[in-house]
PDB file of N, CA and C in Angstrom:
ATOM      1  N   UNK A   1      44.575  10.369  79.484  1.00  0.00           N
ATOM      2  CA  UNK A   1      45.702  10.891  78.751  1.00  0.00           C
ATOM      3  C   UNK A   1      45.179  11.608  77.521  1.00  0.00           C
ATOM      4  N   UNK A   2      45.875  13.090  77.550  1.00  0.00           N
ATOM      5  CA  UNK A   2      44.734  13.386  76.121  1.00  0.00           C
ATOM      6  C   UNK A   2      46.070  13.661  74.748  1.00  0.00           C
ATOM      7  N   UNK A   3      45.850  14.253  74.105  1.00  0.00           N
ATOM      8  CA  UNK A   3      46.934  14.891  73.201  1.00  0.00           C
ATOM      9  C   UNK A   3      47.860  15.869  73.706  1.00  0.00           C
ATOM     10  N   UNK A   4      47.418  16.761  74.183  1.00  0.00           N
ATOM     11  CA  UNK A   4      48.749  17.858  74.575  1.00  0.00           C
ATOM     12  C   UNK A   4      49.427  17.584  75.436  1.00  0.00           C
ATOM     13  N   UNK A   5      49.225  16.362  76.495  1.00  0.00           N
ATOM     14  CA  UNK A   5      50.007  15.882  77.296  1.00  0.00           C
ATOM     15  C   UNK A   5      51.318  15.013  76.594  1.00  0.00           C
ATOM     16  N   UNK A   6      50.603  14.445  75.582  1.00  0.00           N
ATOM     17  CA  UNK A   6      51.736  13.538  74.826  1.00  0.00           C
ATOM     18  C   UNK A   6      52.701  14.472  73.922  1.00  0.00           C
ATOM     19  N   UNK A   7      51.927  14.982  73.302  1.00  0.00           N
ATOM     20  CA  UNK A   7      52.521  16.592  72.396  1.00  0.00           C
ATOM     21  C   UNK A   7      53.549  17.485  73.203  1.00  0.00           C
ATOM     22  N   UNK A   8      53.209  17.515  74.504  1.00  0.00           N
ATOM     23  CA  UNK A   8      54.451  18.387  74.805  1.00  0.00           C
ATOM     24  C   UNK A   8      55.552  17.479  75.172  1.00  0.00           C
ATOM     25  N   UNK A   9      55.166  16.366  75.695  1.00  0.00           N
ATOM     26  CA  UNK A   9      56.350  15.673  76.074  1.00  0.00           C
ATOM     27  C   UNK A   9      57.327  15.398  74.726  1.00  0.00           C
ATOM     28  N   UNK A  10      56.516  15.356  73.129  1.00  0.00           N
ATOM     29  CA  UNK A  10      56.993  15.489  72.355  1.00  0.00           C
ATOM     30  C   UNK A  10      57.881  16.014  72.050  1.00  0.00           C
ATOM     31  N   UNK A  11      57.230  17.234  72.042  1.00  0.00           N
ATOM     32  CA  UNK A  11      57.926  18.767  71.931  1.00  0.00           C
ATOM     33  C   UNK A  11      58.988  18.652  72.350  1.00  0.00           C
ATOM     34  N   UNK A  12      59.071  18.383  73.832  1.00  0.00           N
ATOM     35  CA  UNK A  12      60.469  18.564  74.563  1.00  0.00           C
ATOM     36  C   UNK A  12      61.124  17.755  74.275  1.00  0.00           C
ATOM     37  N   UNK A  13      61.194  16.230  74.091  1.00  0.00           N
ATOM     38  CA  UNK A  13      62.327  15.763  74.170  1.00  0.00           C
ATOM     39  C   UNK A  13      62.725  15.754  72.296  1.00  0.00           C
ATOM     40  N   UNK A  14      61.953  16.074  71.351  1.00  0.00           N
ATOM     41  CA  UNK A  14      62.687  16.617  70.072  1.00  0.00           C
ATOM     42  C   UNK A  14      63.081  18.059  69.287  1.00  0.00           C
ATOM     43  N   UNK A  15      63.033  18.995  71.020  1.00  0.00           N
ATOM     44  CA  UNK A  15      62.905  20.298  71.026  1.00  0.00           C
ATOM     45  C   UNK A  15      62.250  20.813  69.659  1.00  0.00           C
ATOM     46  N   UNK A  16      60.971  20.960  69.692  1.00  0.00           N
ATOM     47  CA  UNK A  16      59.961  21.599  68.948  1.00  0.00           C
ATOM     48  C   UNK A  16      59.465  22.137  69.273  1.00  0.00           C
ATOM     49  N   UNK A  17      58.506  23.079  68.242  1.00  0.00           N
ATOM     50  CA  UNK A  17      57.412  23.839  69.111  1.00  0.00           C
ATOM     51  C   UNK A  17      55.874  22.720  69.070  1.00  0.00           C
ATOM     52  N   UNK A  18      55.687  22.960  69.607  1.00  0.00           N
ATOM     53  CA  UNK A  18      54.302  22.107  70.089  1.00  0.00           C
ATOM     54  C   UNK A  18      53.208  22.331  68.658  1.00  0.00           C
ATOM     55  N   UNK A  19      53.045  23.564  68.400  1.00  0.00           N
ATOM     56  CA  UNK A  19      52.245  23.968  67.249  1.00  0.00           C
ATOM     57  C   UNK A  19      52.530  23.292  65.998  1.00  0.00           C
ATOM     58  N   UNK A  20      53.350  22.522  66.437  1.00  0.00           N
ATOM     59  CA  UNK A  20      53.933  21.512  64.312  1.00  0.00           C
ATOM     60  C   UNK A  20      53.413  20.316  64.638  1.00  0.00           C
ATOM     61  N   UNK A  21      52.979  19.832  65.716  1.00  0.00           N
ATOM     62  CA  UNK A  21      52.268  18.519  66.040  1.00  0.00           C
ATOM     63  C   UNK A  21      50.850  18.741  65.815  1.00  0.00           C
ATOM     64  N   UNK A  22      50.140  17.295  65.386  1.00  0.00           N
ATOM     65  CA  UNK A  22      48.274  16.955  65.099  1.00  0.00           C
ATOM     66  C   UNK A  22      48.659  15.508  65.529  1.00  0.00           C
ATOM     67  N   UNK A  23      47.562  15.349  65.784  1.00  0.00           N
ATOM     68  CA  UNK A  23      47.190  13.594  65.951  1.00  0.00           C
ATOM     69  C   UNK A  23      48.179  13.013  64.701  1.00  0.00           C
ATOM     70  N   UNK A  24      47.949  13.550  63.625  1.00  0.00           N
ATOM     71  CA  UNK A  24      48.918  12.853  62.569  1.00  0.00           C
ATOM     72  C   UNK A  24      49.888  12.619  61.982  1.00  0.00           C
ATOM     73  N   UNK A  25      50.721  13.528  62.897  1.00  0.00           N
ATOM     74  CA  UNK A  25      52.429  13.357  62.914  1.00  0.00           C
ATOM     75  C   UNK A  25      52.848  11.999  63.004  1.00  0.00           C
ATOM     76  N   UNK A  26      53.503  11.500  61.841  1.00  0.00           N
ATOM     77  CA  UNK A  26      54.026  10.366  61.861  1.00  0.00           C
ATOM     78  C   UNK A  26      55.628  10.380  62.440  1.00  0.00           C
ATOM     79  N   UNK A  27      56.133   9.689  63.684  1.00  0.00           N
ATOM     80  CA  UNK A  27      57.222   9.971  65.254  1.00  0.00           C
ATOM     81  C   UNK A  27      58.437   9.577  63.995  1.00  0.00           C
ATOM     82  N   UNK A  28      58.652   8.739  63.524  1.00  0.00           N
ATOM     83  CA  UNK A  28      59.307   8.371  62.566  1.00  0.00           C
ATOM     84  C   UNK A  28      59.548   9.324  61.469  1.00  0.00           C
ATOM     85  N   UNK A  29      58.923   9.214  60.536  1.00  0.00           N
ATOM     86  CA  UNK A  29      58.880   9.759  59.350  1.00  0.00           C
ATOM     87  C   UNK A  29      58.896  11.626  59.383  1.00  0.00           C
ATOM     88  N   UNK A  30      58.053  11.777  60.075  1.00  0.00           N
ATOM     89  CA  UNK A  30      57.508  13.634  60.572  1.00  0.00           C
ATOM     90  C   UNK A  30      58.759  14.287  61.453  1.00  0.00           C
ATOM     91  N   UNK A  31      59.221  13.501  62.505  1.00  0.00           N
ATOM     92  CA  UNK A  31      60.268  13.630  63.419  1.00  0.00           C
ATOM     93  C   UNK A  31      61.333  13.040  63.215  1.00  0.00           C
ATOM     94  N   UNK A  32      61.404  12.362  62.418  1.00  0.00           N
ATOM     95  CA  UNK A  32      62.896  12.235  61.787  1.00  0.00           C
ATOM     96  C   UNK A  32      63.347  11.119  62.941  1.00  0.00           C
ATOM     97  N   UNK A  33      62.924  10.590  63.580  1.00  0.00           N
ATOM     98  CA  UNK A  33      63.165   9.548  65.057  1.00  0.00           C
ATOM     99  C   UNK A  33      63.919   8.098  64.983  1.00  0.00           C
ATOM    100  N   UNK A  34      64.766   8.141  65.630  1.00  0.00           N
ATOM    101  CA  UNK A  34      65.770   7.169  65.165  1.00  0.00           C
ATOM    102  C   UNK A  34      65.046   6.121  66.277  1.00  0.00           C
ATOM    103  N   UNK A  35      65.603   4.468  66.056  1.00  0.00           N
ATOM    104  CA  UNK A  35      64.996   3.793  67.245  1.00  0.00           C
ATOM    105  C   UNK A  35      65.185   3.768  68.716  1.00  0.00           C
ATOM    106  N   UNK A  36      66.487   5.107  68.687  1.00  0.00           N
ATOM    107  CA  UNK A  36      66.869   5.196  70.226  1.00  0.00           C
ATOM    108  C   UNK A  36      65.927   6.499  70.894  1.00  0.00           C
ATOM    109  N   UNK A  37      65.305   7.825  69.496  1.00  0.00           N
ATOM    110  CA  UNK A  37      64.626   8.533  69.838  1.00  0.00           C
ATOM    111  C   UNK A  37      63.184   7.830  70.333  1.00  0.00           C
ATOM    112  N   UNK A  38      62.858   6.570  69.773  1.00  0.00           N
ATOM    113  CA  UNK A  38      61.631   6.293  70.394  1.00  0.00           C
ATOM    114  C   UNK A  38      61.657   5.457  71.657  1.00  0.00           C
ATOM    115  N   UNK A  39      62.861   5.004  71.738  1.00  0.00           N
ATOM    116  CA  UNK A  39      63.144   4.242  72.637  1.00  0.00           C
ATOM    117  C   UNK A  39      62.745   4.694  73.944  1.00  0.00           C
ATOM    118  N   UNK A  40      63.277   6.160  73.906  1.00  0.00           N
ATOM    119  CA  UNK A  40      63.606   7.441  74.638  1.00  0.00           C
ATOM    120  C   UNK A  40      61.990   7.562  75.372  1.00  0.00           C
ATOM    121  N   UNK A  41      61.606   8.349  73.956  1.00  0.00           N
ATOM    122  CA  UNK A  41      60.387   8.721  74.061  1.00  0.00           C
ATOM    123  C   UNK A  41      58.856   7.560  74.857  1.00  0.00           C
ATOM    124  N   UNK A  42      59.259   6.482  74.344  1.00  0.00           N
ATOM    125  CA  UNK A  42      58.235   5.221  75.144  1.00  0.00           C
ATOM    126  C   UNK A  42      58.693   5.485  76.984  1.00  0.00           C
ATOM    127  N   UNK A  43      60.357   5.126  77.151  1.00  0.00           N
ATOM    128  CA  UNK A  43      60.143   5.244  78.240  1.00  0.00           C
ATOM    129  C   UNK A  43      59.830   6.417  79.352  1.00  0.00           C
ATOM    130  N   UNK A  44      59.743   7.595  78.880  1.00  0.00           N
ATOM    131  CA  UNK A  44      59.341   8.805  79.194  1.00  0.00           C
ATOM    132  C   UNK A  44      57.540   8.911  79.306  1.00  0.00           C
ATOM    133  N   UNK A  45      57.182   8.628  78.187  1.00  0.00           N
ATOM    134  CA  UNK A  45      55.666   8.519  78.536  1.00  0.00           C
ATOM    135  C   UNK A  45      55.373   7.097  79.913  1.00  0.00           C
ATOM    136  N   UNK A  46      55.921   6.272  79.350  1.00  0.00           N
ATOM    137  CA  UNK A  46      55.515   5.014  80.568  1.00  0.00           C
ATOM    138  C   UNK A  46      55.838   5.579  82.011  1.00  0.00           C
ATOM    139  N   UNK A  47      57.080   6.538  82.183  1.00  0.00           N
ATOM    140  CA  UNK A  47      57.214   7.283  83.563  1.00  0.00           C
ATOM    141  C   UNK A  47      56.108   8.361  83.901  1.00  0.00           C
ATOM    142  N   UNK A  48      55.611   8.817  82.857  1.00  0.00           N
ATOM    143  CA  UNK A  48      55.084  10.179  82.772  1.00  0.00           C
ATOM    144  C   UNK A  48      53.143   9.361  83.322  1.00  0.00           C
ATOM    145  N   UNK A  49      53.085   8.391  82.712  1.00  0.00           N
ATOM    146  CA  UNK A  49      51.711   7.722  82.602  1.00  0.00           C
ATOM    147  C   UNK A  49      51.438   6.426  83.420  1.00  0.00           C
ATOM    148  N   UNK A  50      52.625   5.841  84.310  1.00  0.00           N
ATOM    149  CA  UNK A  50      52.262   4.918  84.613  1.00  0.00           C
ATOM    150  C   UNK A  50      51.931   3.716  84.143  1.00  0.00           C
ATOM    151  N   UNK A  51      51.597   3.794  82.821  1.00  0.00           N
ATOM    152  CA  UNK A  51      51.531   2.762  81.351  1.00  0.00           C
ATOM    153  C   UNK A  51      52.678   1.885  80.962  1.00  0.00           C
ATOM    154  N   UNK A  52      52.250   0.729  81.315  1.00  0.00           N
ATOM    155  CA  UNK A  52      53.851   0.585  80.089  1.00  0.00           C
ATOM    156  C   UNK A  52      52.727  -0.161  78.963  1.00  0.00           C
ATOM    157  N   UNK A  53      54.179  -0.302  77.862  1.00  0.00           N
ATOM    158  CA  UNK A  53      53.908   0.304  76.858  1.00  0.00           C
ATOM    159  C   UNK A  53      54.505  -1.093  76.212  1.00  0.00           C
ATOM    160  N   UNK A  54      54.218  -2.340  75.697  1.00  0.00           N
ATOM    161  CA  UNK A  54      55.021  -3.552  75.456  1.00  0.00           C
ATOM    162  C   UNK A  54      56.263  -3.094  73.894  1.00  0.00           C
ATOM    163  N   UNK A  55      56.862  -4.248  73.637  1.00  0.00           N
ATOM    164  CA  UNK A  55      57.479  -4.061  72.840  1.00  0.00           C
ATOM    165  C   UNK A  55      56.667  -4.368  71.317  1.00  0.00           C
ATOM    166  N   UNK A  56      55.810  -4.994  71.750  1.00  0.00           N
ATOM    167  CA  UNK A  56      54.996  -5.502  70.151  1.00  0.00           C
ATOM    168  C   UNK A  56      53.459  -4.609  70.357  1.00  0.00           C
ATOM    169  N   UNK A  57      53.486  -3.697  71.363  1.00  0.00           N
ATOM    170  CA  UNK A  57      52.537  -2.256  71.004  1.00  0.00           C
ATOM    171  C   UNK A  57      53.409  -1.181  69.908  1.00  0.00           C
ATOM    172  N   UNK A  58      54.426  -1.046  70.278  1.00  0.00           N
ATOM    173  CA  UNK A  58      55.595  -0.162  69.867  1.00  0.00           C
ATOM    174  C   UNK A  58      55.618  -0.453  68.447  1.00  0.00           C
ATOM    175  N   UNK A  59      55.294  -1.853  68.074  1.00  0.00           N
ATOM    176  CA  UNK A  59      55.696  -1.710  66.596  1.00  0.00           C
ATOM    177  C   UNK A  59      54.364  -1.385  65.613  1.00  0.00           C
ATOM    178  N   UNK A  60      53.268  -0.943  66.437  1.00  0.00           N
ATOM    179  CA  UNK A  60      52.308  -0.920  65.532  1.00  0.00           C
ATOM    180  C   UNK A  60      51.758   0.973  66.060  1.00  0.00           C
ATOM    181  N   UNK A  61      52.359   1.697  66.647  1.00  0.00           N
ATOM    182  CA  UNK A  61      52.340   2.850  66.899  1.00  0.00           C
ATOM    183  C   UNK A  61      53.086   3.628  65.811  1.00  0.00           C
ATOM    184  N   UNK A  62      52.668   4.361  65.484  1.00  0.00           N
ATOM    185  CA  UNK A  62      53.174   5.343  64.586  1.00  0.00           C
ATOM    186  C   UNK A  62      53.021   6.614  64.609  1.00  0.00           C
ATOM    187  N   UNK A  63      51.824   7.170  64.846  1.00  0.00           N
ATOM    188  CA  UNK A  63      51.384   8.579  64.746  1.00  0.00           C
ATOM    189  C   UNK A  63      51.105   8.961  66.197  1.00  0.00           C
ATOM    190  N   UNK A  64      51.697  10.223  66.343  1.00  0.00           N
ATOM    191  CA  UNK A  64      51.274  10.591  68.202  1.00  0.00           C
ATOM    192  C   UNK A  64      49.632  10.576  68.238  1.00  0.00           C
ATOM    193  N   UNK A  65      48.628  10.182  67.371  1.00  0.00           N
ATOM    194  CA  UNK A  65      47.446   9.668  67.539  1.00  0.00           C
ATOM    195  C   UNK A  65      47.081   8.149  68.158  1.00  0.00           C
ATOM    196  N   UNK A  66      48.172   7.321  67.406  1.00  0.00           N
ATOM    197  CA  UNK A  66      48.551   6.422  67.864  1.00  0.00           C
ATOM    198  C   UNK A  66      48.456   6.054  69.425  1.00  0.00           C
ATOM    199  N   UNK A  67      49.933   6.906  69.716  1.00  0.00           N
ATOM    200  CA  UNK A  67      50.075   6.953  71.083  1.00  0.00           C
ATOM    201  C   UNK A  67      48.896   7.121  72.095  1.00  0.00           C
ATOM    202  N   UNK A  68      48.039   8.451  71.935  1.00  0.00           N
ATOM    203  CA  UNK A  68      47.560   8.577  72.492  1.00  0.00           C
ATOM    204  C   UNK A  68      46.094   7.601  72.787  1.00  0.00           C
ATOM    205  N   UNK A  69      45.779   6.753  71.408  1.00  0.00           N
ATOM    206  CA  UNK A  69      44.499   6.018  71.673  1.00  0.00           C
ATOM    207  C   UNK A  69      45.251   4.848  72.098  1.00  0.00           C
ATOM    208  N   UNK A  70      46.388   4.543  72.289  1.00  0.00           N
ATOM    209  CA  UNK A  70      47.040   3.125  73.134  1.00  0.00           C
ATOM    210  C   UNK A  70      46.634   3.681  74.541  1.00  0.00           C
ATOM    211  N   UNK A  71      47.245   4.980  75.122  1.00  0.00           N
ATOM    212  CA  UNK A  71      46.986   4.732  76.313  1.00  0.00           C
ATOM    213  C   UNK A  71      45.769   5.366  76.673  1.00  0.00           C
ATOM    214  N   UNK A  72      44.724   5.551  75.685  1.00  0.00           N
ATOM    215  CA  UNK A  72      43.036   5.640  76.654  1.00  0.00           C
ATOM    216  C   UNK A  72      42.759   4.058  76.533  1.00  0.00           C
ATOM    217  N   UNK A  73      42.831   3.156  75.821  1.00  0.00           N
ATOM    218  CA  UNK A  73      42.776   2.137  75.487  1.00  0.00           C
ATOM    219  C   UNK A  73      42.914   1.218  77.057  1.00  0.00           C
ATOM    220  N   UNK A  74      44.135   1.535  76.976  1.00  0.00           N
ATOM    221  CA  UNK A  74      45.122   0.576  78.453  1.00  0.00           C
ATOM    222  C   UNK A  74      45.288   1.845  79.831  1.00  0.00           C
ATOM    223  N   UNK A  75      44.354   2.468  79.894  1.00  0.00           N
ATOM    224  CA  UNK A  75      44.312   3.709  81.085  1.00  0.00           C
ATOM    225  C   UNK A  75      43.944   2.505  82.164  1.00  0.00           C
ATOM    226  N   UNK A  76      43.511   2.040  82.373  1.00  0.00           N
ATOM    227  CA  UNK A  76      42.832   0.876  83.452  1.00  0.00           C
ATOM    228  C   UNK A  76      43.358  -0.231  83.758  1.00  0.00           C
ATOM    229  N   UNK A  77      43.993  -0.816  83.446  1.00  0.00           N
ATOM    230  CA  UNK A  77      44.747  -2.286  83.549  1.00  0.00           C
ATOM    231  C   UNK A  77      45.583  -2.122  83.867  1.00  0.00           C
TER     232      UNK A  77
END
């Protein structure tokens, strides 16, 4: 799973352009993301990746950097 895979899925579901995202976009704070936008967004990547994604990973994710070193992390299991 690398970044632009997570980044566009970004993109799309908070209709953005892709180019305002870095590893350090904070999903919350940067995106303005309510807990139903991440809600959203977890289960979209877990479809998209095959990953799931627990509820007490979720609370320590923050930055789509985040995201993305959870699932090289858990790519295998």
């Amino acid at each position: 799973m690398d970044f632009e895979t997570i980044a566009t899925i970004i993109a799309d579901q908070f209709d953005m352009d892709i180019d305002r995202l870095s590893e350090n976009t904070d999903i919350q704070e940067d995106l303005n993301a309510t807990s139903m936008d991440i809600v959203e967004l977890i289960v979209t990547i877990e479809s998209t990746t095959d990953i799931k994604i627990p509820d007490e990973a979720v609370d320590s994710i923050r930055t789509i950097g985040d995201v993305v070193n959870y699932l090289l992390d858990h790519a295998e299991e």
